[in-house]
Structure formats: structure tokens, C-alpha cells
C-alpha atoms as a PDB file:
ATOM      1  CA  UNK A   1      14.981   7.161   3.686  1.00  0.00           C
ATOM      2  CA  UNK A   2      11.605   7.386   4.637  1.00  0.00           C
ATOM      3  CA  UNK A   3       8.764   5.163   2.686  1.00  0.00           C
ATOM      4  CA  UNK A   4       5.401   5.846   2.422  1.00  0.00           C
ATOM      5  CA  UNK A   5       2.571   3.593   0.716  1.00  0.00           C
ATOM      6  CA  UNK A   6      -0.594   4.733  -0.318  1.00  0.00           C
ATOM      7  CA  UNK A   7      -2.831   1.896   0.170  1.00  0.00           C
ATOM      8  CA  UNK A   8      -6.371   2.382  -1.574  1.00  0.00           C
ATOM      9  CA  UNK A   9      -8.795   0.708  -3.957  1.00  0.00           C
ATOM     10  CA  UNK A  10      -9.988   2.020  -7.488  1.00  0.00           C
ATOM     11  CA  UNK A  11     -11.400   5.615  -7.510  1.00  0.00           C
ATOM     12  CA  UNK A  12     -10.318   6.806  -4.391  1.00  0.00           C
ATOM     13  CA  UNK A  13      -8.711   9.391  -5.683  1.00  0.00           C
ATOM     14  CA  UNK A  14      -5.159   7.825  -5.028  1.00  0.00           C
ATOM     15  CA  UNK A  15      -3.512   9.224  -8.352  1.00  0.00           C
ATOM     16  CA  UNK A  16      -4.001  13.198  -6.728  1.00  0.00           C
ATOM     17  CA  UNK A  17      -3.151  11.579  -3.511  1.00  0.00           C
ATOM     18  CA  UNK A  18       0.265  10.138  -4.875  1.00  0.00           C
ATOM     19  CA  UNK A  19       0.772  13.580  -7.095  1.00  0.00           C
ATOM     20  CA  UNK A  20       0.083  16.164  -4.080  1.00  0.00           C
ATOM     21  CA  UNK A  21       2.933  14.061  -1.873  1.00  0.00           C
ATOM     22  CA  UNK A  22       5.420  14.337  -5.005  1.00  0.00           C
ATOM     23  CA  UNK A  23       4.749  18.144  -4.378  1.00  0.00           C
ATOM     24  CA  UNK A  24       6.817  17.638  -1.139  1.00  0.00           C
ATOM     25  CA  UNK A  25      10.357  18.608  -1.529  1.00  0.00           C
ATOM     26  CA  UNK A  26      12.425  15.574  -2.047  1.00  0.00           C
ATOM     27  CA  UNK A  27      10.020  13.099  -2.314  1.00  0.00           C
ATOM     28  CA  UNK A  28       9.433  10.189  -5.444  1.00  0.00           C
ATOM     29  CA  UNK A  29       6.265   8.463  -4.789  1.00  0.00           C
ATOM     30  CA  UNK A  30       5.519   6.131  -7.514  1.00  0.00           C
ATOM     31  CA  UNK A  31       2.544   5.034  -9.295  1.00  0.00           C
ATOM     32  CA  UNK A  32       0.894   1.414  -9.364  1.00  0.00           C
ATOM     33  CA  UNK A  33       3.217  -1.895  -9.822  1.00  0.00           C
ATOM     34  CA  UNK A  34       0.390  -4.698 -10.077  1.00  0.00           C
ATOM     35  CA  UNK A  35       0.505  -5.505  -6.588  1.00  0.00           C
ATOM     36  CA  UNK A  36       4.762  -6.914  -6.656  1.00  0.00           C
ATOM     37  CA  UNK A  37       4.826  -6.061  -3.279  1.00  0.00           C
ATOM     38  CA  UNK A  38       2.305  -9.314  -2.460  1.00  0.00           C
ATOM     39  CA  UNK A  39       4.703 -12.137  -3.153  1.00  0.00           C
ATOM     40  CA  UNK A  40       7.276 -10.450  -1.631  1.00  0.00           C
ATOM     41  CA  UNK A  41       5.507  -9.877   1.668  1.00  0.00           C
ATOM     42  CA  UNK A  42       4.057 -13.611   1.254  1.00  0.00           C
ATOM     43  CA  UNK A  43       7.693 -15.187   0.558  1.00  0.00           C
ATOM     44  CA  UNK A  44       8.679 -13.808   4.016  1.00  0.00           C
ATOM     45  CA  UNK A  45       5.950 -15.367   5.629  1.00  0.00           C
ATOM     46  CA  UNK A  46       6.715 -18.507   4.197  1.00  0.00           C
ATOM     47  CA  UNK A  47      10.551 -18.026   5.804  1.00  0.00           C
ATOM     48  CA  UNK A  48       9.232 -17.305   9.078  1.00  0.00           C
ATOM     49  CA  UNK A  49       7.030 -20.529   9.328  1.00  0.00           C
ATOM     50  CA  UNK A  50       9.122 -23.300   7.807  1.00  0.00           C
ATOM     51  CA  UNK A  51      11.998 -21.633  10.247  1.00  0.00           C
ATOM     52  CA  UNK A  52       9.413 -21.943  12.863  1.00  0.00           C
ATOM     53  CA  UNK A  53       8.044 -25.146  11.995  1.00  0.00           C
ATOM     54  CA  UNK A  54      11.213 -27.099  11.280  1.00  0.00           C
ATOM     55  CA  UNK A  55      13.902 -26.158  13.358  1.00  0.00           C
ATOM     56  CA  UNK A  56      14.049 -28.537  15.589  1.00  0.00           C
ATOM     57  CA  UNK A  57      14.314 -30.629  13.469  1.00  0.00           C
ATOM     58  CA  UNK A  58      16.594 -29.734  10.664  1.00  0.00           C
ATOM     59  CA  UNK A  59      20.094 -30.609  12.116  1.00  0.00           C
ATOM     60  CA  UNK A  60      20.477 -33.507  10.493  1.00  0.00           C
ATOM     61  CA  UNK A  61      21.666 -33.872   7.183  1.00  0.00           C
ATOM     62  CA  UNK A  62      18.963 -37.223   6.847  1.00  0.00           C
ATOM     63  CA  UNK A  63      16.416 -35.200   7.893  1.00  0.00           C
ATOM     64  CA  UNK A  64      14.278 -33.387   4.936  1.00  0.00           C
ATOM     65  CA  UNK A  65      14.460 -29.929   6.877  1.00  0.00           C
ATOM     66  CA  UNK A  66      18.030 -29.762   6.789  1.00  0.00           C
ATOM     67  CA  UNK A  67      19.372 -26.381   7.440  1.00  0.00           C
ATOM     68  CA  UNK A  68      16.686 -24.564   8.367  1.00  0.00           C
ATOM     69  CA  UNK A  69      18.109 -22.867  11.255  1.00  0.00           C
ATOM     70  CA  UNK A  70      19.957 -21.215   9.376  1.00  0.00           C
ATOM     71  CA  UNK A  71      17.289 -19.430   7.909  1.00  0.00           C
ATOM     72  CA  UNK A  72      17.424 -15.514   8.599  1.00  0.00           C
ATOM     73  CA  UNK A  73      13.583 -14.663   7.478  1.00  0.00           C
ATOM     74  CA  UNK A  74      14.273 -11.305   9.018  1.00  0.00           C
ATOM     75  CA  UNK A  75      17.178 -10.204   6.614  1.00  0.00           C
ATOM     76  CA  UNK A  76      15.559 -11.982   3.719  1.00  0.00           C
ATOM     77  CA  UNK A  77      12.542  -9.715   4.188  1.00  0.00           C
ATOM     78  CA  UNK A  78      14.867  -6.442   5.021  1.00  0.00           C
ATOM     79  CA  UNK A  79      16.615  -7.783   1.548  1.00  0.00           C
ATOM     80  CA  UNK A  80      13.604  -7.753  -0.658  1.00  0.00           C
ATOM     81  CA  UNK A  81      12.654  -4.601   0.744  1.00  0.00           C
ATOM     82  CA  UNK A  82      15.917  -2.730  -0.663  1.00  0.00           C
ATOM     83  CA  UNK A  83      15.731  -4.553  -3.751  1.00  0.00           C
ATOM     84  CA  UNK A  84      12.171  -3.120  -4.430  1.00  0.00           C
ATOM     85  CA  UNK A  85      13.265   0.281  -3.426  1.00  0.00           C
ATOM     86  CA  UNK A  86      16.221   0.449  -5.846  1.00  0.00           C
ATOM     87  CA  UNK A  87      14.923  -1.556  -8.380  1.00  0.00           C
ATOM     88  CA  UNK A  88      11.023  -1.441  -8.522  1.00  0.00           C
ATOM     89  CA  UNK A  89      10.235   2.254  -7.087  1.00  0.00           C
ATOM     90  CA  UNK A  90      14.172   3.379  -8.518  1.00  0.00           C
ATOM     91  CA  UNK A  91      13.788   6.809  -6.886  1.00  0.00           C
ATOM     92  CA  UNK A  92      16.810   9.350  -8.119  1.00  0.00           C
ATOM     93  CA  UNK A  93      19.415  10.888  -6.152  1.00  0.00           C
ATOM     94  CA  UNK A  94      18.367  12.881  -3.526  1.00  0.00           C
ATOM     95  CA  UNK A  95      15.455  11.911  -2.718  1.00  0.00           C
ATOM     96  CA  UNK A  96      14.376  11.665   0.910  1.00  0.00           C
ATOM     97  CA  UNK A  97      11.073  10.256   0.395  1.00  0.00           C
ATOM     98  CA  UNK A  98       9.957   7.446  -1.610  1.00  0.00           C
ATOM     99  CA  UNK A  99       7.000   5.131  -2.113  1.00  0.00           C
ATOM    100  CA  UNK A 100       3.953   4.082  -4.156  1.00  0.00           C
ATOM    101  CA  UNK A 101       0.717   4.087  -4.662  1.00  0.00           C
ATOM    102  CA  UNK A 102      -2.023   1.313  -4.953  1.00  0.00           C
ATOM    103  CA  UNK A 103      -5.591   0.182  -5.255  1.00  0.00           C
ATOM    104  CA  UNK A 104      -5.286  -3.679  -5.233  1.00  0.00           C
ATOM    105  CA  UNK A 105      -6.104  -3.889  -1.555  1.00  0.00           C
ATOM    106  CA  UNK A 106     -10.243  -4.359  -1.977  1.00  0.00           C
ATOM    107  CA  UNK A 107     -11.568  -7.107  -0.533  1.00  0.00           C
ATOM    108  CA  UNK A 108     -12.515  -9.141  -3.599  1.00  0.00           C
ATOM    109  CA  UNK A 109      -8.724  -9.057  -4.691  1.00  0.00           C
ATOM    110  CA  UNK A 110      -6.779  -9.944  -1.590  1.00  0.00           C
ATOM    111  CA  UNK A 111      -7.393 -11.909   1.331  1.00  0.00           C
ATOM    112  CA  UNK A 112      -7.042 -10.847   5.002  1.00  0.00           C
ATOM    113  CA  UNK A 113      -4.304 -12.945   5.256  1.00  0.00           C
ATOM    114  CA  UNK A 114      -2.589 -11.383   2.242  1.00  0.00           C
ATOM    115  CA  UNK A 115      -3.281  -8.112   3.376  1.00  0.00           C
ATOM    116  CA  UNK A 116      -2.227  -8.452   6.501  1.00  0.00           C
ATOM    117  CA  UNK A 117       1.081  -9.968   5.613  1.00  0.00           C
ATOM    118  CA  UNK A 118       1.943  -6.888   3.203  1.00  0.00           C
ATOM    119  CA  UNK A 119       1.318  -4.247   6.017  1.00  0.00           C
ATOM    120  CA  UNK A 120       3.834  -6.832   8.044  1.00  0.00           C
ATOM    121  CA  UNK A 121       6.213  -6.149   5.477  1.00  0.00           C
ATOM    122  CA  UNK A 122       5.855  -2.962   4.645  1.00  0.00           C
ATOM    123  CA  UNK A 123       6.037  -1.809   8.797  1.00  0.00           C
ATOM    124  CA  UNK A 124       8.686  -4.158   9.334  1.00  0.00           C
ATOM    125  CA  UNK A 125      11.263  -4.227   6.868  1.00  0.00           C
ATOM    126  CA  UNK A 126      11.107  -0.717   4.828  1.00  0.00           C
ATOM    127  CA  UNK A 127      13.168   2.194   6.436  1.00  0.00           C
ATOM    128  CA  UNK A 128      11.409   4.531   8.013  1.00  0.00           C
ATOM    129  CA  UNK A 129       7.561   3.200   7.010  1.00  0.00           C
ATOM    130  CA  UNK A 130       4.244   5.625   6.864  1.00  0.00           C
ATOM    131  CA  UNK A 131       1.213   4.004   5.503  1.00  0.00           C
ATOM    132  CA  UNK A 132      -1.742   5.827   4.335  1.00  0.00           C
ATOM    133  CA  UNK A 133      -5.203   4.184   4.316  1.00  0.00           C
ATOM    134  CA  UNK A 134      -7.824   5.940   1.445  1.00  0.00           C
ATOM    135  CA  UNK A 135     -11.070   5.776   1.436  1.00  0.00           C
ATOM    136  CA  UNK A 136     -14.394   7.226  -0.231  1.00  0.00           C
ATOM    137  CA  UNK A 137     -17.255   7.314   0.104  1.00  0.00           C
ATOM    138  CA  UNK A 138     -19.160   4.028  -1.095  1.00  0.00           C
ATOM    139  CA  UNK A 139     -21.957   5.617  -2.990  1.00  0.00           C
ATOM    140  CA  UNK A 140     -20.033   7.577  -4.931  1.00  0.00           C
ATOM    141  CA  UNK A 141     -16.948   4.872  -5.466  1.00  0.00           C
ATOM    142  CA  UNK A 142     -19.971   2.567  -7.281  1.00  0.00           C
ATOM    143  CA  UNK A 143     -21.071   4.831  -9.381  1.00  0.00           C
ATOM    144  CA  UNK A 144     -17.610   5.305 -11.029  1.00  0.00           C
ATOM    145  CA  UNK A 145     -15.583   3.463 -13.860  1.00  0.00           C
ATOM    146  CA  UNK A 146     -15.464  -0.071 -13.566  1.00  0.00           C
ATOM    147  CA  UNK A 147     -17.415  -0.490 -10.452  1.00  0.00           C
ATOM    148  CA  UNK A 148     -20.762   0.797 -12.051  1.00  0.00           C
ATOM    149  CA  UNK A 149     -20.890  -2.365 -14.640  1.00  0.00           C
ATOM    150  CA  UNK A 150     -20.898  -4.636 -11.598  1.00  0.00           C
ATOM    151  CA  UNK A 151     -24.044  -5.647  -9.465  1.00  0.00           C
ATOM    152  CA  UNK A 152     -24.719  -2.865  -6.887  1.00  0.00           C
ATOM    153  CA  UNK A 153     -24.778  -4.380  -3.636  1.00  0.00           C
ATOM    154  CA  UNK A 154     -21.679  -6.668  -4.433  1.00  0.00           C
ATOM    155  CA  UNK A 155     -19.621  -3.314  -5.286  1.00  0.00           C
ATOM    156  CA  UNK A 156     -21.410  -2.496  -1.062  1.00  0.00           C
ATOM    157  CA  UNK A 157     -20.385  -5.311   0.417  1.00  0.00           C
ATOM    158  CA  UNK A 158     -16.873  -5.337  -1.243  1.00  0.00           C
ATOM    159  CA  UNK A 159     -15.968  -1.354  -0.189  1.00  0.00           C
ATOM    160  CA  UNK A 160     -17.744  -2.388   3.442  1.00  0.00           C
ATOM    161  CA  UNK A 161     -15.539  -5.098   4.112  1.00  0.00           C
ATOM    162  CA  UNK A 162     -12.719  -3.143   2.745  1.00  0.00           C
ATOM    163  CA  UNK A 163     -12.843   0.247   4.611  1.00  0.00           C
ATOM    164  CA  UNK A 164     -13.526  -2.091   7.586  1.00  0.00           C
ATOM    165  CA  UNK A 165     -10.496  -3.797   6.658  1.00  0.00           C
ATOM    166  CA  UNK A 166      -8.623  -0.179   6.474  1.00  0.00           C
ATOM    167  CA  UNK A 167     -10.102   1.363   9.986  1.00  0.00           C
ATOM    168  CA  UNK A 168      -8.802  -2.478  11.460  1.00  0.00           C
ATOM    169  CA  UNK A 169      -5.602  -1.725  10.592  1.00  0.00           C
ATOM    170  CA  UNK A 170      -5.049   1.438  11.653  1.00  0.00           C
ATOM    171  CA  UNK A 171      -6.323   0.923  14.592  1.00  0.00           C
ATOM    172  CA  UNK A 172      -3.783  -1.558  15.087  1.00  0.00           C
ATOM    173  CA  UNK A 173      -0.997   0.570  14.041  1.00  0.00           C
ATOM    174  CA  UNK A 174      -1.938   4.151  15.038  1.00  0.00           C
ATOM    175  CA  UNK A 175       1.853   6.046  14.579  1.00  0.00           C
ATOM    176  CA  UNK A 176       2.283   3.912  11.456  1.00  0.00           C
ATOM    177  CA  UNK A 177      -0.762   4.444   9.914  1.00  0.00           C
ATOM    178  CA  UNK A 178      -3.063   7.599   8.738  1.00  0.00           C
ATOM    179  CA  UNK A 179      -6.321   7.334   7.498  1.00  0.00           C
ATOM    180  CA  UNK A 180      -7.970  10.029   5.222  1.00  0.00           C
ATOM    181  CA  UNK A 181     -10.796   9.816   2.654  1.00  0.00           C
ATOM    182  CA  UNK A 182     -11.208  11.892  -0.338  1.00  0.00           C
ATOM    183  CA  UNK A 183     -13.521  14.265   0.515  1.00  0.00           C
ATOM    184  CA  UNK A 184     -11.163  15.491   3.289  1.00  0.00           C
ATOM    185  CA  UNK A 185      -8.830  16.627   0.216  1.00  0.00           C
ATOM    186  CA  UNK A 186     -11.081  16.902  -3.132  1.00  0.00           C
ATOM    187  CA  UNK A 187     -10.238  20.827  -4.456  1.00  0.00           C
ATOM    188  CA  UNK A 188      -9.103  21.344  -0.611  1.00  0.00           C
ATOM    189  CA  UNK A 189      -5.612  21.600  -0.268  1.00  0.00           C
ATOM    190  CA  UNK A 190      -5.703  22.584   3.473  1.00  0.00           C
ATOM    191  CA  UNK A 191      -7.467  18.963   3.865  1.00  0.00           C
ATOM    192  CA  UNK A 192      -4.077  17.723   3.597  1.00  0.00           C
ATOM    193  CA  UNK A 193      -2.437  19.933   6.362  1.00  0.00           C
ATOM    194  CA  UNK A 194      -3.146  16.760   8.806  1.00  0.00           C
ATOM    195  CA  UNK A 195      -1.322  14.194   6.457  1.00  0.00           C
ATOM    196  CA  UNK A 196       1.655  16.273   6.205  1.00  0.00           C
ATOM    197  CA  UNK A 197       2.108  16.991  10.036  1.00  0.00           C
ATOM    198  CA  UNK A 198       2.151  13.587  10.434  1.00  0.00           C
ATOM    199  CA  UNK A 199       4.347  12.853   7.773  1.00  0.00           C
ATOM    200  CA  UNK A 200       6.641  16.337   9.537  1.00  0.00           C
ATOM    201  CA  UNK A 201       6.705  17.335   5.787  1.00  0.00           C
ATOM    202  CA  UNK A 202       5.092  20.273   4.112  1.00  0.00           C
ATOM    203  CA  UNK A 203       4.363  21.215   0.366  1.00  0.00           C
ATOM    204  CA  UNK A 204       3.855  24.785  -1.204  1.00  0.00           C
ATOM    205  CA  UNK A 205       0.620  25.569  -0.752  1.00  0.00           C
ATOM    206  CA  UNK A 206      -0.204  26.437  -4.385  1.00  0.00           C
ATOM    207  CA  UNK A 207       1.763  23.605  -5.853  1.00  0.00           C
ATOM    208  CA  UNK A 208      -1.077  21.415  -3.851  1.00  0.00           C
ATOM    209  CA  UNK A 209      -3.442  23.527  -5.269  1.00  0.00           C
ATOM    210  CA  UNK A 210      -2.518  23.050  -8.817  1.00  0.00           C
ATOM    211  CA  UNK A 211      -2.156  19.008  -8.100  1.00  0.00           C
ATOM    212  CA  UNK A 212      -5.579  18.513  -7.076  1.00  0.00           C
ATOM    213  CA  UNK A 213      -6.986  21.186  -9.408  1.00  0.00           C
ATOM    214  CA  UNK A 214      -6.745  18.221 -12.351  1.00  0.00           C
ATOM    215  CA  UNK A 215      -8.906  14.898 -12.643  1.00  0.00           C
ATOM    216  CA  UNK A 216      -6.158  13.231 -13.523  1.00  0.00           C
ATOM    217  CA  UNK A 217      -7.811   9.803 -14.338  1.00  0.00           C
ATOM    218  CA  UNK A 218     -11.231  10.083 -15.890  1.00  0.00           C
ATOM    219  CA  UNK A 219     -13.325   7.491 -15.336  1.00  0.00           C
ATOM    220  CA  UNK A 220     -13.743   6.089 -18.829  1.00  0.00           C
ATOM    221  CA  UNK A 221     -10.074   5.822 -19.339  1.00  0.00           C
ATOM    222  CA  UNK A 222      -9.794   4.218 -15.615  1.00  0.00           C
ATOM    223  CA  UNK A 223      -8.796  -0.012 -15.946  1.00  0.00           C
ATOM    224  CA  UNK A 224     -10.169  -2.177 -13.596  1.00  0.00           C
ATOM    225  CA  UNK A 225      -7.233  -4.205 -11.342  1.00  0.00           C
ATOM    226  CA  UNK A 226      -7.487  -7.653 -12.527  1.00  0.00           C
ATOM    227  CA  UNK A 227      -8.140  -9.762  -9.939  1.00  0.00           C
ATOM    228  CA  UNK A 228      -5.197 -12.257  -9.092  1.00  0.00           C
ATOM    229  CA  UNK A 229      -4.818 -16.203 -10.240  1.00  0.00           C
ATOM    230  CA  UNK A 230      -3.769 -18.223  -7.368  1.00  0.00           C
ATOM    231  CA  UNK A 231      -2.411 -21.794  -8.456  1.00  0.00           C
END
């Protein structure tokens, strides 16, 4: 099955992003989860480096390591990844295409080396993996919702550091990844002729129409993600 994740920040337009792809025949891309997929990704990094640290020494049973060769971080992360596809995302039979959509990947809410270890996960242990990186323009991202009550050249820095953060990444990844912003798109169906190629899918034309004719969220009824506790 193939996934795709639509990774964005608040009032990117993500929600007609995530509707337009359910246009495609067969696919279930799902809304926001509160960021699950983070301590998922981060519990298979944590495999991967007490395997790596303690190997060599966790033959012994008198040793505190004991048993960590026989750690398989690899299938643990492959694991999670089903278990989040058939019990988080749940898509119904038939569907070829599943996914979700997301906007807790700002800069002020994740750290590079969270981030970083999510697009691990999500190119490395979901079938079939497409990520999509949304943007917007900055000017018109801090005049909307949430990000308007906060002080101006914070909101700057924050979507600088994050598109950065985005163009990084694909760069990295370029057959994995796809970045678009939402002007490509906004009341322009044909702006997402690109995305589909790439994704070798295709959507009716009027159906796209109709899914990007709506503002779906309106600002005032748009919630702010809250940023995450670490102990």
C-alpha cells in the first residue's frame, strides 16, 4: 500500500491539501493525530542506539546490557509502522492509498532531531512512502489564526527556520519527497497536476475543483497545536 504524509505547519492550507488527495481513487488520507507518529519514530531511535551502544557488551547475563543483541530495531520500527496504519490511520478495504496529514512540524514544536527522526521513520519503515513538504508564504501564514496573537518577528523566524527545515529535507530525499506551497494550488486545480505525476495518480478534474473551491477551516475556528511537554 502506498503511504503518503502531508507534512506542514498551521495555515498552510493542509486540510484542502489532504481533501484534494482523498479525491484520488482509492485513497484514505487522514486528518491530524497530535503528532503519535513522534514517539514512535523516537522509540526506534532509541532501539538502534542502545543496540549500537551495548552490544558488545551484553552477552553476559552479569552484565546490565544483557540481551541486547538480540534487539531487531529494524522490525520493531517496520512493527509500529503497521500498527499505526491499521490502527491509528484504520483505512477501509480497498484502499490503495493511505496517510495523514499534519502541521506539528514548525520549528518551535519539534526539534531537528525529532524531525529528522520521523522522516527516518516514515521513509524507512512505511510501505511504499511519499512525503509532501507544504509551505506558504510567511506574510500571509502570520497574519492568520493563531499566529497573528503572537509577536511578529518570532512567528518570521519560526516559519524561516521551518521552510528551511522543509527545502533541507527534500533536498536530501529528492524521489521521496515533493515540495509545493499553497499558492501553487489555492482555487487552481491544475497546480496539482505536478503532485499527482509524482504520486503516478490522478483525480477528476472537477472533483479537485470542488475540494479546493471550500475554506474548509476558517481561521477563527482554527486551534493552535499545543506545543509538546518533554519530561
Amino acid at each position: 500500500m502506498k503511504h503518503v504524509f502531508i507534512v506542514a505547519y498551521g495555515r498552510t492550507g493542509s486540510t484542502a491539501l489532504m481533501k484534494a488527495l482523498n479525491c484520488i481513487e482509492g485513497a484514505c488520507i487522514r486528518g491530524e493525530n497530535g503528532g503519535l507518529i513522534q514517539p514512535l519514530a523516537l522509540s526506534l531511535d532509541l532501539a538502534q542506539a542502545s543496540k549500537r551502544r551495548h552490544v558488545q557488551d551484553s552477552q553476559d547475563v552479569s552484565r546490565p546490557w544483557f540481551g541486547a543483541e538480540f534487539m531487531r530495531p529494524k522490525r520493531l520500527g517496520e512493527g509500529l509502522a503497521r500498527v499505526f496504519t491499521r490502527t491509528i490511520l484504520a483505512p477501509p478495504e480497498g484502499t490503495r492509498i493511505t496517510g495523514f496529514k499534519e502541521i506539528r512540524y514548525a520549528s518551535d514544536l519539534l526539534t531537528e532531531e525529532a524531525f529528522e527522526a520521523i522522516l527516518r521513520f516514515m521513509l524507512t519503515c512505511f510501505e511504499n512512502p511519499h512525503v509532501i513538504f507544504l509551505t506558504r508564504d510567511a506574510e500571509q501564514v502570520a497574519e492568520s489564526a493563531w499566529w497573528q496573537d503572537r509577536d511578529r518577528d518570532v512567528v518570521l523566524d519560526v516559519l524561516d527556520h521551518t521552510v528551511h527545515r522543509f527545502r533541507m529535507a527534500h533536498e536530501d530525499h529528492p524521489k521521496r519527497t515533493f515540495l509545493i506551497d499553497h499558492a501553487t494550488f489555492d482555487g487552481n486545480p491544475e497546480g496539482l497536476r505536478p503532485l499527482l505525476d509524482w504520486l503516478g495518480e490522478d483525480a477528476p478534474p472537477e472533483a479537485l475543483a470542488e475540494a479546493l473551491s471550500e475554506r474548509i477551516v476558517k481561521p477563527e475556528e482554527a486551534e493552535a497545536p499545543a506545543v509538546r511537554e518533554t519530561a
